[in-house]
N, C-alpha and C. Protein backbone atom coordinates (compact mmCIF):
# COMPACT_ATOMS: atom_id res chain seq x y z
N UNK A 1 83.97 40.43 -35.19
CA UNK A 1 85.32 40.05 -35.43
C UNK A 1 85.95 39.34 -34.25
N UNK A 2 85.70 39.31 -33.18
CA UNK A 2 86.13 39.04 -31.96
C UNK A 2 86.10 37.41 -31.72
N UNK A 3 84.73 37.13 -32.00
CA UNK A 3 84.08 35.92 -32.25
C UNK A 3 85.16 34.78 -33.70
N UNK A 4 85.24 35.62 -34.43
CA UNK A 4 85.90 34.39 -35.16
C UNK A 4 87.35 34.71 -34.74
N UNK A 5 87.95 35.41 -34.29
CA UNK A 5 89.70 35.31 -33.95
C UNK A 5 89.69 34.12 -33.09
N UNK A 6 88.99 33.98 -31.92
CA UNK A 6 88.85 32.93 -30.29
C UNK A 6 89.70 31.24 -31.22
N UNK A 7 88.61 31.20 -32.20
CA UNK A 7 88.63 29.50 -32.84
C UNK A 7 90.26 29.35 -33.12
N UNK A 8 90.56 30.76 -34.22
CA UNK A 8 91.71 30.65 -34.80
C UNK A 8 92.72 30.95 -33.55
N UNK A 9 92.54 31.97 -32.36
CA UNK A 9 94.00 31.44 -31.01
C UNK A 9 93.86 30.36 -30.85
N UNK A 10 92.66 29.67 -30.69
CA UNK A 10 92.70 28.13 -29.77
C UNK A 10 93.90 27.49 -30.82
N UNK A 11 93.86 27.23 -32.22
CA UNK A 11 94.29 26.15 -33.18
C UNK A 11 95.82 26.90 -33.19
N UNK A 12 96.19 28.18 -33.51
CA UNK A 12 97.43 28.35 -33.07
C UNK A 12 97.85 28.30 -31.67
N UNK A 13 97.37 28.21 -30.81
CA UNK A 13 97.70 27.88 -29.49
C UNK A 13 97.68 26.63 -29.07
N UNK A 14 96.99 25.62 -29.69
CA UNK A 14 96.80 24.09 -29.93
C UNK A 14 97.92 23.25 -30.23
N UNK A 15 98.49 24.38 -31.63
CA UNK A 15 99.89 23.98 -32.44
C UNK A 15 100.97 23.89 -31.63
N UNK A 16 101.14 25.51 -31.14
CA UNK A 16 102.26 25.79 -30.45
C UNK A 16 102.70 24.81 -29.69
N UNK A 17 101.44 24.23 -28.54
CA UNK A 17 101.80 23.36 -27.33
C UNK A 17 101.81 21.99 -27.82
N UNK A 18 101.38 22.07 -28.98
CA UNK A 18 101.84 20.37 -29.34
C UNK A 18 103.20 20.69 -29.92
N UNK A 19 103.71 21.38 -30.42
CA UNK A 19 105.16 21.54 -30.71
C UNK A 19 106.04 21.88 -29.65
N UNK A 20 105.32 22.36 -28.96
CA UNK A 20 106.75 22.53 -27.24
C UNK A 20 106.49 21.40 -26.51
N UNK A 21 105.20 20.13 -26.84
CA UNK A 21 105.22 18.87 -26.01
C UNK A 21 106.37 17.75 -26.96
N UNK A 22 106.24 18.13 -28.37
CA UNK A 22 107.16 17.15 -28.81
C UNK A 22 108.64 17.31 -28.41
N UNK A 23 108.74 18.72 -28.51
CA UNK A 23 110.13 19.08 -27.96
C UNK A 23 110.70 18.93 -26.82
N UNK A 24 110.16 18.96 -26.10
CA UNK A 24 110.40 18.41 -24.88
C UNK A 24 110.33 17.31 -24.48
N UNK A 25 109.53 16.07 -25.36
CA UNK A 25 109.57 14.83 -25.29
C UNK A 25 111.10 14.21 -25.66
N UNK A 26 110.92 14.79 -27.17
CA UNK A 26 112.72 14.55 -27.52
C UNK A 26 113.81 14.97 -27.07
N UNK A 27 113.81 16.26 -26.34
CA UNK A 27 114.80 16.32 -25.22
C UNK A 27 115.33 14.93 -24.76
N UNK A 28 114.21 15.08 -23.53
CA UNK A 28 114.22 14.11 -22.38
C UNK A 28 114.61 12.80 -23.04
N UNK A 29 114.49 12.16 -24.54
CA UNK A 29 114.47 10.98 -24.91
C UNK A 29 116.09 11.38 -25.18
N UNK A 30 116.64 12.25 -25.81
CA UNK A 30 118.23 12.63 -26.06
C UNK A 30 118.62 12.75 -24.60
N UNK A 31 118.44 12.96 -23.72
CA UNK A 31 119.25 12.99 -22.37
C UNK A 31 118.94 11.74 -21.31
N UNK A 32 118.13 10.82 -21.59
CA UNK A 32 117.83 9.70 -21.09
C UNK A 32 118.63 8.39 -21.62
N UNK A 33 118.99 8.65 -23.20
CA UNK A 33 119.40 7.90 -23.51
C UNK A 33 121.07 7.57 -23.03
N UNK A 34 121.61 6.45 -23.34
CA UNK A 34 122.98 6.25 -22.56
C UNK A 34 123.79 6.62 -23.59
N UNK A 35 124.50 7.53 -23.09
CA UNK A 35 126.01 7.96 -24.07
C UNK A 35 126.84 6.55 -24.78
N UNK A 36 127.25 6.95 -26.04
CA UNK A 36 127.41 5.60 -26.51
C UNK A 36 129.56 6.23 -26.80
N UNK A 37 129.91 5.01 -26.76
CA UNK A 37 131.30 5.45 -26.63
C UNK A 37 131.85 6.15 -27.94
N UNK A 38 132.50 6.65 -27.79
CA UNK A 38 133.06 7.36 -29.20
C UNK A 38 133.83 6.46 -30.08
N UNK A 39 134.03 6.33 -31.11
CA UNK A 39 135.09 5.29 -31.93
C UNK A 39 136.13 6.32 -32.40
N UNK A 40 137.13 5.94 -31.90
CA UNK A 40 138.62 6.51 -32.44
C UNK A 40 138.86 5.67 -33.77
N UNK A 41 139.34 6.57 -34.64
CA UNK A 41 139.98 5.88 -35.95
C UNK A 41 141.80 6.48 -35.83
N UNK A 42 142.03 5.34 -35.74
CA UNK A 42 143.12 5.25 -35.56
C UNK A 42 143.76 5.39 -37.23
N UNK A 43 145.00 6.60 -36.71
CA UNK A 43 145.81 6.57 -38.14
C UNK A 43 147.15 6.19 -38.31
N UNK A 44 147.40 6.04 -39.81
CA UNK A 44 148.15 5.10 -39.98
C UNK A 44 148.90 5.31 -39.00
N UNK A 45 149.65 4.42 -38.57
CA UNK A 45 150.84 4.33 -37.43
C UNK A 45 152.51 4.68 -38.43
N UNK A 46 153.12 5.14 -37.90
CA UNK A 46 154.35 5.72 -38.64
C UNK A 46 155.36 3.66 -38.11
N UNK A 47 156.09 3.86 -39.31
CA UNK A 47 157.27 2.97 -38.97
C UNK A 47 157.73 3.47 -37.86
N UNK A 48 157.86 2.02 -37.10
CA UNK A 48 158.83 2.21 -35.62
C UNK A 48 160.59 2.67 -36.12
N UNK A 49 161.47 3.26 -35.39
CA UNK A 49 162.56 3.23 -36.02
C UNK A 49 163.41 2.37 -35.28
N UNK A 50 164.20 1.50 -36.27
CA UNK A 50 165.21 0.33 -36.01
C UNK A 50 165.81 0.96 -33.93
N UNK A 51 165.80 0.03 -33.61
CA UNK A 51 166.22 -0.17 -32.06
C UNK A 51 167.79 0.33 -32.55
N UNK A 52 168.68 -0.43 -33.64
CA UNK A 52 169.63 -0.45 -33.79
C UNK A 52 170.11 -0.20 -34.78
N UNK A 53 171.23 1.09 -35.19
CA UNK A 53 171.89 1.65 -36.67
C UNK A 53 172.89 1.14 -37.20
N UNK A 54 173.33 0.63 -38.66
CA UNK A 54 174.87 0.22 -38.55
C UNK A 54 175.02 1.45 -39.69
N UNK A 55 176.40 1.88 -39.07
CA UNK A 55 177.09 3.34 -39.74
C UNK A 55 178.49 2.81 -40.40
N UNK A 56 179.05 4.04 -41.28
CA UNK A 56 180.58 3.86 -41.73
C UNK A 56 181.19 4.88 -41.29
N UNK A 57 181.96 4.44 -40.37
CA UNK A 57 182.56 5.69 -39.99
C UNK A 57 184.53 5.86 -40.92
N UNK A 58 184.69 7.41 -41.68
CA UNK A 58 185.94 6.79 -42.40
C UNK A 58 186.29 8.40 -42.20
N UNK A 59 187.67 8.17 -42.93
CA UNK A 59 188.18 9.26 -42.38
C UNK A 59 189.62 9.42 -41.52
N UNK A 60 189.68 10.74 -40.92
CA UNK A 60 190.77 10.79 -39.52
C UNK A 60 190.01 10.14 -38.82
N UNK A 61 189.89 9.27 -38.03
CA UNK A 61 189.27 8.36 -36.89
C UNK A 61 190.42 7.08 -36.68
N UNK A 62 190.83 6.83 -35.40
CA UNK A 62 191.82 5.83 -34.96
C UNK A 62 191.43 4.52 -35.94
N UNK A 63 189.79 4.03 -35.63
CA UNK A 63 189.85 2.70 -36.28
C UNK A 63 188.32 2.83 -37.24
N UNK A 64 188.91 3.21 -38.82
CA UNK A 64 187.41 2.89 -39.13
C UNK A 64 186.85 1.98 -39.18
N UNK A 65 185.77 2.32 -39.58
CA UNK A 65 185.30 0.57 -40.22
C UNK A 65 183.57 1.32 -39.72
N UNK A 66 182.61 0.08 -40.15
CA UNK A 66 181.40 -0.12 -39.69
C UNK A 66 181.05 -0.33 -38.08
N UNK A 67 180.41 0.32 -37.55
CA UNK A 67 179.66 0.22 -36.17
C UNK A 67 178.42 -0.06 -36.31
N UNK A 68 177.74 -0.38 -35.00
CA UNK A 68 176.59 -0.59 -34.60
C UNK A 68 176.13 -0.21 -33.87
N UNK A 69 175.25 1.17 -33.54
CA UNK A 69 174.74 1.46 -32.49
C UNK A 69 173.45 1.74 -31.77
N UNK A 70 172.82 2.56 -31.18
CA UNK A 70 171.90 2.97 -30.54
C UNK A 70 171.02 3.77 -31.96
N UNK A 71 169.82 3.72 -32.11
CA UNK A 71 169.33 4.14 -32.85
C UNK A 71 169.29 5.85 -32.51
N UNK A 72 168.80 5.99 -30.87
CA UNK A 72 168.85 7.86 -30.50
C UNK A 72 170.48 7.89 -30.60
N UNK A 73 171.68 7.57 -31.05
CA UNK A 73 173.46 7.73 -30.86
C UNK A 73 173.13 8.98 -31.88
N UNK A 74 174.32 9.51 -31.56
CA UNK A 74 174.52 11.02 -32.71
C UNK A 74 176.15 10.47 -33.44
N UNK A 75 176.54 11.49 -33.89
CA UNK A 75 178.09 11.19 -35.23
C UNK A 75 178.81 11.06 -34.06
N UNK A 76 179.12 12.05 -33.24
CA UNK A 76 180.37 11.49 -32.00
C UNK A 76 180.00 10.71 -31.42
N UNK A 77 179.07 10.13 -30.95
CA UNK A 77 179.09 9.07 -30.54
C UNK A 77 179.60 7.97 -31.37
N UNK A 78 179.12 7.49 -32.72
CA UNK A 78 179.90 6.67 -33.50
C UNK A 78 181.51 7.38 -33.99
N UNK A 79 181.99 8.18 -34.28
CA UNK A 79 183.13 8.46 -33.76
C UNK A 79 184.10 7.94 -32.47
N UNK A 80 183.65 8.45 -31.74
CA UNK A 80 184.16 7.64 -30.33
C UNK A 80 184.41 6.04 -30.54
N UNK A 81 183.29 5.87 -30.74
CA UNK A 81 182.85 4.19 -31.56
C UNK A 81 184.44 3.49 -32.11
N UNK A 82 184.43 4.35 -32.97
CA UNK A 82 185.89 4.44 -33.60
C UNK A 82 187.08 4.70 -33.13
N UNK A 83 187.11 4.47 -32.09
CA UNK A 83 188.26 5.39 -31.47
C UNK A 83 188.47 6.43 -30.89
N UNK A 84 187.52 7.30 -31.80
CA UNK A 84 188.14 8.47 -31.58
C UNK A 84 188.26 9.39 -32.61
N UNK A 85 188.77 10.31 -33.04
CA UNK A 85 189.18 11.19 -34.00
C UNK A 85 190.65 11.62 -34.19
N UNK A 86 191.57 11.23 -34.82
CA UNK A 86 192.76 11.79 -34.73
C UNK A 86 192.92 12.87 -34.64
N UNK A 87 193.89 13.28 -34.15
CA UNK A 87 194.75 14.63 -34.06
C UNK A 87 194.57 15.51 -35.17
N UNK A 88 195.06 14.89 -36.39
CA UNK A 88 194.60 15.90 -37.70
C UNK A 88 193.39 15.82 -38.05
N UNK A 89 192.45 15.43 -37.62
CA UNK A 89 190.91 15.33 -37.75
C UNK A 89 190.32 17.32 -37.60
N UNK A 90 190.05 17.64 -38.85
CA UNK A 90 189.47 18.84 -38.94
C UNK A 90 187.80 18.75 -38.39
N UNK A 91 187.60 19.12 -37.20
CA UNK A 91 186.06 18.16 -36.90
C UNK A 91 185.06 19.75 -37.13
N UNK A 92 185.50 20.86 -37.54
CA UNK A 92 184.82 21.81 -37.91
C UNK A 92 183.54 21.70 -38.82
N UNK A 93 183.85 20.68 -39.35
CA UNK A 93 182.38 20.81 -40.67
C UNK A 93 181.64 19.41 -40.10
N UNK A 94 182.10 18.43 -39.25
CA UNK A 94 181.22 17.33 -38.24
C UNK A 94 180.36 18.05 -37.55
N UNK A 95 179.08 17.75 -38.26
CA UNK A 95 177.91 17.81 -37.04
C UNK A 95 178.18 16.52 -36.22
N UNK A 96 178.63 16.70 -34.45
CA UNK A 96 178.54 16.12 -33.76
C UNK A 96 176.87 15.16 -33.24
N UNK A 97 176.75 16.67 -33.70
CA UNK A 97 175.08 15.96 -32.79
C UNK A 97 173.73 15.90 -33.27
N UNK A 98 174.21 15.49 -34.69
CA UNK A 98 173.10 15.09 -36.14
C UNK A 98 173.23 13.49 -35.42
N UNK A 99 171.35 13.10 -35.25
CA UNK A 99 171.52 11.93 -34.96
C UNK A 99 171.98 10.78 -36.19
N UNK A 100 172.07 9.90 -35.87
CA UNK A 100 172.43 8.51 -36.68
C UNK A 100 170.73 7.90 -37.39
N UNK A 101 171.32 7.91 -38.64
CA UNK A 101 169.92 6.84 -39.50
C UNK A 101 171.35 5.53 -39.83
N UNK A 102 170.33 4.81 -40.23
CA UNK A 102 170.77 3.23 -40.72
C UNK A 102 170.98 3.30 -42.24
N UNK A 103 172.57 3.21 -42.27
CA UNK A 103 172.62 3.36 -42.96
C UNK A 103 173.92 4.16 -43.47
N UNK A 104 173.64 5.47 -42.59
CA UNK A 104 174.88 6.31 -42.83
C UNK A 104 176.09 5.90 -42.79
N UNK A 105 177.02 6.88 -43.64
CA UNK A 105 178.00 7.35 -43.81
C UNK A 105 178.48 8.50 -43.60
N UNK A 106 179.57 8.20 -42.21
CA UNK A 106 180.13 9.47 -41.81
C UNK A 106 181.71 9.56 -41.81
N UNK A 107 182.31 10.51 -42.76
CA UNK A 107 183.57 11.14 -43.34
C UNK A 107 184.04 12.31 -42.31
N UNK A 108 185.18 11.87 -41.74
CA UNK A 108 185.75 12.81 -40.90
C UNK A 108 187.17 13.26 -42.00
N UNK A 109 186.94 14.09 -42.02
CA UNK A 109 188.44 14.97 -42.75
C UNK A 109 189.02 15.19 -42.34
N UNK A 110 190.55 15.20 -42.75
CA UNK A 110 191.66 15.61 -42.26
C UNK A 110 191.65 17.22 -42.66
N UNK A 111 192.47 17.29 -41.38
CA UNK A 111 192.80 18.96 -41.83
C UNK A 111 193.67 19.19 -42.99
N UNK A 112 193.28 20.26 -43.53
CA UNK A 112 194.28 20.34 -44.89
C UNK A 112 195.62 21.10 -44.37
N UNK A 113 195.93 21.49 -43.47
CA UNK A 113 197.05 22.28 -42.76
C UNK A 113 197.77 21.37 -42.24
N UNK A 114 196.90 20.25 -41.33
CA UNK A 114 198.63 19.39 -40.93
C UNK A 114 198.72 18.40 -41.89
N UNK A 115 197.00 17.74 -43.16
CA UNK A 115 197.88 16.88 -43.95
C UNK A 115 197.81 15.59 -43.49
N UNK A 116 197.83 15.56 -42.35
CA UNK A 116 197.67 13.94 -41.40
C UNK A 116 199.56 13.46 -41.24
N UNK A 117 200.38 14.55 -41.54
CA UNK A 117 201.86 14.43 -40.67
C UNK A 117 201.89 14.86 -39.38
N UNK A 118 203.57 13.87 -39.04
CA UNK A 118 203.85 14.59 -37.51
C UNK A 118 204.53 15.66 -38.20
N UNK A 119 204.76 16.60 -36.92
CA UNK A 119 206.09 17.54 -36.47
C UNK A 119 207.02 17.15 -37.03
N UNK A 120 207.45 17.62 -37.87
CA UNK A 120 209.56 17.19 -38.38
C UNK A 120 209.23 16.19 -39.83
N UNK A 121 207.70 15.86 -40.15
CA UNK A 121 207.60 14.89 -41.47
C UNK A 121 207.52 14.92 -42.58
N UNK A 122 207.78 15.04 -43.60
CA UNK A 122 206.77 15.14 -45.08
C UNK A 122 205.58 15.00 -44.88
N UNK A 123 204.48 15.72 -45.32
CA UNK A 123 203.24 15.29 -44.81
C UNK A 123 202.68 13.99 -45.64
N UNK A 124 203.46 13.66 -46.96
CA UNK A 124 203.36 12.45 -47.65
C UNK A 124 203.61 11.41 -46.76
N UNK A 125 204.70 11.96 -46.14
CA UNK A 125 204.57 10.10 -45.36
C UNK A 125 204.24 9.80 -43.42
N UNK A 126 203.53 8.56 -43.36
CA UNK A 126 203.27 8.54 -41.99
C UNK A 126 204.39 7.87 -41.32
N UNK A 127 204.29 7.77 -40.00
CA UNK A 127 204.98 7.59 -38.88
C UNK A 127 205.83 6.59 -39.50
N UNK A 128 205.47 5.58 -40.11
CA UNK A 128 206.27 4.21 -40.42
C UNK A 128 207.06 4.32 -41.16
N UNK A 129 207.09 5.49 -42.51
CA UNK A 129 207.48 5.74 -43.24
C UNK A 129 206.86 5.60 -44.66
N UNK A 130 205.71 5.12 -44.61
CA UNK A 130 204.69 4.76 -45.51
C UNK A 130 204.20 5.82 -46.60
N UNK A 131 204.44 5.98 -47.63
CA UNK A 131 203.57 7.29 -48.20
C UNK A 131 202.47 7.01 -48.09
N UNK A 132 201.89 8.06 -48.06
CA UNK A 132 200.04 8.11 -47.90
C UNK A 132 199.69 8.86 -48.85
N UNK A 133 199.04 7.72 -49.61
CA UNK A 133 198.49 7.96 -51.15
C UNK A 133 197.67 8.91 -51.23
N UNK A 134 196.84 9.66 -49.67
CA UNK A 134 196.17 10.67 -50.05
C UNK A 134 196.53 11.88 -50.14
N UNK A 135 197.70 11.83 -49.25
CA UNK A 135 198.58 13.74 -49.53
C UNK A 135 199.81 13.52 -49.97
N UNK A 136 200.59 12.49 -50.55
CA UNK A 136 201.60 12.47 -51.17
C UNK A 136 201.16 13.74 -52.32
N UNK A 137 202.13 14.11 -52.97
CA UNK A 137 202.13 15.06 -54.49
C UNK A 137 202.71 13.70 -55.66
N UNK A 138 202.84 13.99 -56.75
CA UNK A 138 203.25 13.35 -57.71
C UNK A 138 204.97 12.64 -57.36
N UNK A 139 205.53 13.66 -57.07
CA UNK A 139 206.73 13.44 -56.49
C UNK A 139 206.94 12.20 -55.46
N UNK A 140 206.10 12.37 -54.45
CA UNK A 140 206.06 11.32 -53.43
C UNK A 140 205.54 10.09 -54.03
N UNK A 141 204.87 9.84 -54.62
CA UNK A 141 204.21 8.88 -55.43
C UNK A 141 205.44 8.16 -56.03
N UNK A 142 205.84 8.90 -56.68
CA UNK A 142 207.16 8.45 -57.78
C UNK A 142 208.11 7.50 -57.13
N UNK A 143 208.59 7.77 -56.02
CA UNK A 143 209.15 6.76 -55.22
C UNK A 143 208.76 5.20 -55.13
N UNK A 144 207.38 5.16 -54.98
CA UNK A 144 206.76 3.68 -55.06
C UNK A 144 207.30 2.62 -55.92
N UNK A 145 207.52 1.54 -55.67
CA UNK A 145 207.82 0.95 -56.64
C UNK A 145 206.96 0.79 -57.56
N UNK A 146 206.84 0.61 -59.34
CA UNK A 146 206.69 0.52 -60.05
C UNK A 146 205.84 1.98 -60.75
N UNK A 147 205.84 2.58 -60.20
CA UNK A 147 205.22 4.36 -60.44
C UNK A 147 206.44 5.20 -60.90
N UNK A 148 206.14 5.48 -61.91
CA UNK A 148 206.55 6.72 -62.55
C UNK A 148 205.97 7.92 -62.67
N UNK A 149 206.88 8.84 -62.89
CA UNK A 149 205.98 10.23 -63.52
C UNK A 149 204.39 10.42 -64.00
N UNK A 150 204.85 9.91 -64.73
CA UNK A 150 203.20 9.51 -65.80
C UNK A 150 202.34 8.69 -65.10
N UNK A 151 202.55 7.90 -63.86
CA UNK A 151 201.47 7.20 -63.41
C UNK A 151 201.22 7.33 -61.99
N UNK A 152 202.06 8.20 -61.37
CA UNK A 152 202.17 8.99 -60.24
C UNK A 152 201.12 10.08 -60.38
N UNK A 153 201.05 11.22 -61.63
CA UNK A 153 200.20 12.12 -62.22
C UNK A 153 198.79 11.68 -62.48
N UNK A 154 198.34 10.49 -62.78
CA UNK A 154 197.26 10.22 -62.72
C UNK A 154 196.56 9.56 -61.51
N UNK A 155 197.48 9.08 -60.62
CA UNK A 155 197.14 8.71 -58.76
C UNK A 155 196.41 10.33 -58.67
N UNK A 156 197.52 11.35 -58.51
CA UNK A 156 197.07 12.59 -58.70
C UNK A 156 195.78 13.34 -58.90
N UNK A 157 195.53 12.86 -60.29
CA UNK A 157 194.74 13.00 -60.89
C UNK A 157 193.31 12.66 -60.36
N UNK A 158 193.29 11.61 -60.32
CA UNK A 158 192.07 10.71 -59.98
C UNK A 158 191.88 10.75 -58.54
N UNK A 159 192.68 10.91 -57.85
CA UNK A 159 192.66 11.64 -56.30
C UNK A 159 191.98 12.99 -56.01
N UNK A 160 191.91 13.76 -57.14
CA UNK A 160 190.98 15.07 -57.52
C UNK A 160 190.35 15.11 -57.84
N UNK A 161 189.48 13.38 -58.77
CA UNK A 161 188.41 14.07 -59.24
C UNK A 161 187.51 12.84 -58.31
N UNK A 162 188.03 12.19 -57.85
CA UNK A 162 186.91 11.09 -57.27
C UNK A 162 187.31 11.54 -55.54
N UNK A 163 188.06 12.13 -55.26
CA UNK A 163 188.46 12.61 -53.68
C UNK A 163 189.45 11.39 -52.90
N UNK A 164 189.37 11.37 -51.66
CA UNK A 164 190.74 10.57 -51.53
C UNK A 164 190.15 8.93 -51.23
N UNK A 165 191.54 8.39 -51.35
CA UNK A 165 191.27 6.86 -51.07
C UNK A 165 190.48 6.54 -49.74
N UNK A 166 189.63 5.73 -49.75
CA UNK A 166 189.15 4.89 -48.61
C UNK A 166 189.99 4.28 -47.71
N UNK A 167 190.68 3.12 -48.95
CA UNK A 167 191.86 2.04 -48.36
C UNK A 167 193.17 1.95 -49.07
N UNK A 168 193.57 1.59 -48.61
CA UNK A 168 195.10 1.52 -49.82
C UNK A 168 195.14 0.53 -50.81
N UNK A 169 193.95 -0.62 -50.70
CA UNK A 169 193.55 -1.13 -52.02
C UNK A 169 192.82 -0.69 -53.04
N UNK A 170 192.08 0.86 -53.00
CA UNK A 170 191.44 1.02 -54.00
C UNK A 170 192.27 2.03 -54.58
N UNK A 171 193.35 1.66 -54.59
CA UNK A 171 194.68 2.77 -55.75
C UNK A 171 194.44 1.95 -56.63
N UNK A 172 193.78 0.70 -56.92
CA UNK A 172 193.91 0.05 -58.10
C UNK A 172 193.05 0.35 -59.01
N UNK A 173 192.36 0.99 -58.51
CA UNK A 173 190.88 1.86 -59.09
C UNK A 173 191.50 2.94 -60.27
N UNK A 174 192.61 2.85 -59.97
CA UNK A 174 193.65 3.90 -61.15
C UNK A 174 193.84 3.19 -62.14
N UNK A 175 193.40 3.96 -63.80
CA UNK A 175 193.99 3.01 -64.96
C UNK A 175 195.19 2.96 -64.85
N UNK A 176 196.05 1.39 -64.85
CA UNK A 176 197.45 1.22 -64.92
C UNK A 176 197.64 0.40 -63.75
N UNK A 177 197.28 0.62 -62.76
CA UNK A 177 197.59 -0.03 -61.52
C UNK A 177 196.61 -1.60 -61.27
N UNK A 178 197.06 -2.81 -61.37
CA UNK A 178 196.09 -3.83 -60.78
C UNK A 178 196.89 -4.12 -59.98
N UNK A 179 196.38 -5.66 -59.44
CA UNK A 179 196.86 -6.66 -59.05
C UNK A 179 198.80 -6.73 -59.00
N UNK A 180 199.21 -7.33 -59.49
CA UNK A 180 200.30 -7.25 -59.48
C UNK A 180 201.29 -5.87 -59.03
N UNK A 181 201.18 -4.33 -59.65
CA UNK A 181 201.93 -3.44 -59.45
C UNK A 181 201.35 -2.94 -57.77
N UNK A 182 200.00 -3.48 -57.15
CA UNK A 182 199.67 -3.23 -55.96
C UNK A 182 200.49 -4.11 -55.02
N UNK A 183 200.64 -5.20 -55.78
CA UNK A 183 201.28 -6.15 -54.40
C UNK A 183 202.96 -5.57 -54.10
N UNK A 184 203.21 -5.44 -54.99
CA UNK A 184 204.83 -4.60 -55.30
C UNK A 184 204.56 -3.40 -54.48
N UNK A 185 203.79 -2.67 -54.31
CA UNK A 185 203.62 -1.53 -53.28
C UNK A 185 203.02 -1.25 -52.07
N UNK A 186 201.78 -2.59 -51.72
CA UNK A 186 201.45 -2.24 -50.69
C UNK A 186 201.58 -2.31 -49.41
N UNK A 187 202.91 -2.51 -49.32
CA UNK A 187 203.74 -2.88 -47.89
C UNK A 187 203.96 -1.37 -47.74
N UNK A 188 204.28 -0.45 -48.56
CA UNK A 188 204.77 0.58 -48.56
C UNK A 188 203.85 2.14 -48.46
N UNK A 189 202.41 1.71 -48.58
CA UNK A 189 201.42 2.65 -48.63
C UNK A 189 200.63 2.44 -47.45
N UNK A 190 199.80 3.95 -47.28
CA UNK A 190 199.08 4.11 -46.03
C UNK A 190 197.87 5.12 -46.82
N UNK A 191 196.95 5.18 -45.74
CA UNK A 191 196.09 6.40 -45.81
C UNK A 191 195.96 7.09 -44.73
């Protein structure tokens, strides 16, 4: 028995070392070879955001209107933009420091306590004497020229369900009121 095992170590021992010479051949051929650069795949790239925002700023604010600013600007900053914020400017529910997208629209409210009057005023009417179509009552309305009861009540009206005027030209936005009964009043109105 001794005699035939010898043949069969040599041929598994034959194997073995030809399998630890290949392995080691391919090593050396994997670590000889030159590192090859990696390829980045680049993904999609996000939209750049505009350098520059145009906003609406409306509301209690000295001067509204449209601005243009800094794309990183926040709401007070376009506020400021504006002037400023008036005195009756309720700035409690303004996120100051929600940045600006392109695009926006930012509504500063008046406080409902002063109304947007001075000291000693009707809160219907401003400094000039102007009613202000947005906190007048029916009553104050009525005064206007060509407004009555019945069309004072629907200023009212439509002041409640669409919220307050922008400008003092879109009272015409009221059934009853165009062209003509606006020009008759708008020396006399404010917001």
């Amino acid at each position: 028995m001794g005699v035939q095992l010898v043949p069969v170590f040599k041929k598994t021992l034959f194997i073995f070392l030809l399998i630890a010479a290949g392995a080691l051949g391919f090593t050396g051929w994997l670590l000889s070879a030159e590192p090859q650069e990696a390829v980045r795949l680049d993904r999609a790239e996000a939209p750049e955001k505009p350098a520059r925002v145009t906003v609406y700023v409306t509301g209690a604010v000295k001067r509204p209107g449209v601005v243009e600013l800094s794309a990183n600007d926040r709401i007070g900053q376009a506020i400021e933009a504006c002037g400023g914020a008036l005195p009756t400017a309720d700035m409690e529910g303004v996120n100051l420091a929600k940045q600006l997208t392109d695009g926006m629209q930012i509504r500063v409210p008046e406080n409902v306590k002063s109304g947007g009057a001075q000291p000693g005023m009707a809160k219907s009417e401003t400094a000039e004497g102007k009613v202000n179509i947005n906190t007048a009552d029916a009553a104050g309305l009525d005064k206007l020229p060509g407004i009555g009861p019945a069309m004072a009540k629907r200023i009212v009206d439509y002041r409640n369900e669409h919220g307050p005027f922008e400008a003092p030209e879109d009272i015409q936005k009221v059934r009853g009121i165009g062209p003509s009964k606006y020009e008759k009043m708008k020396d006399r109105i404010a917001i």
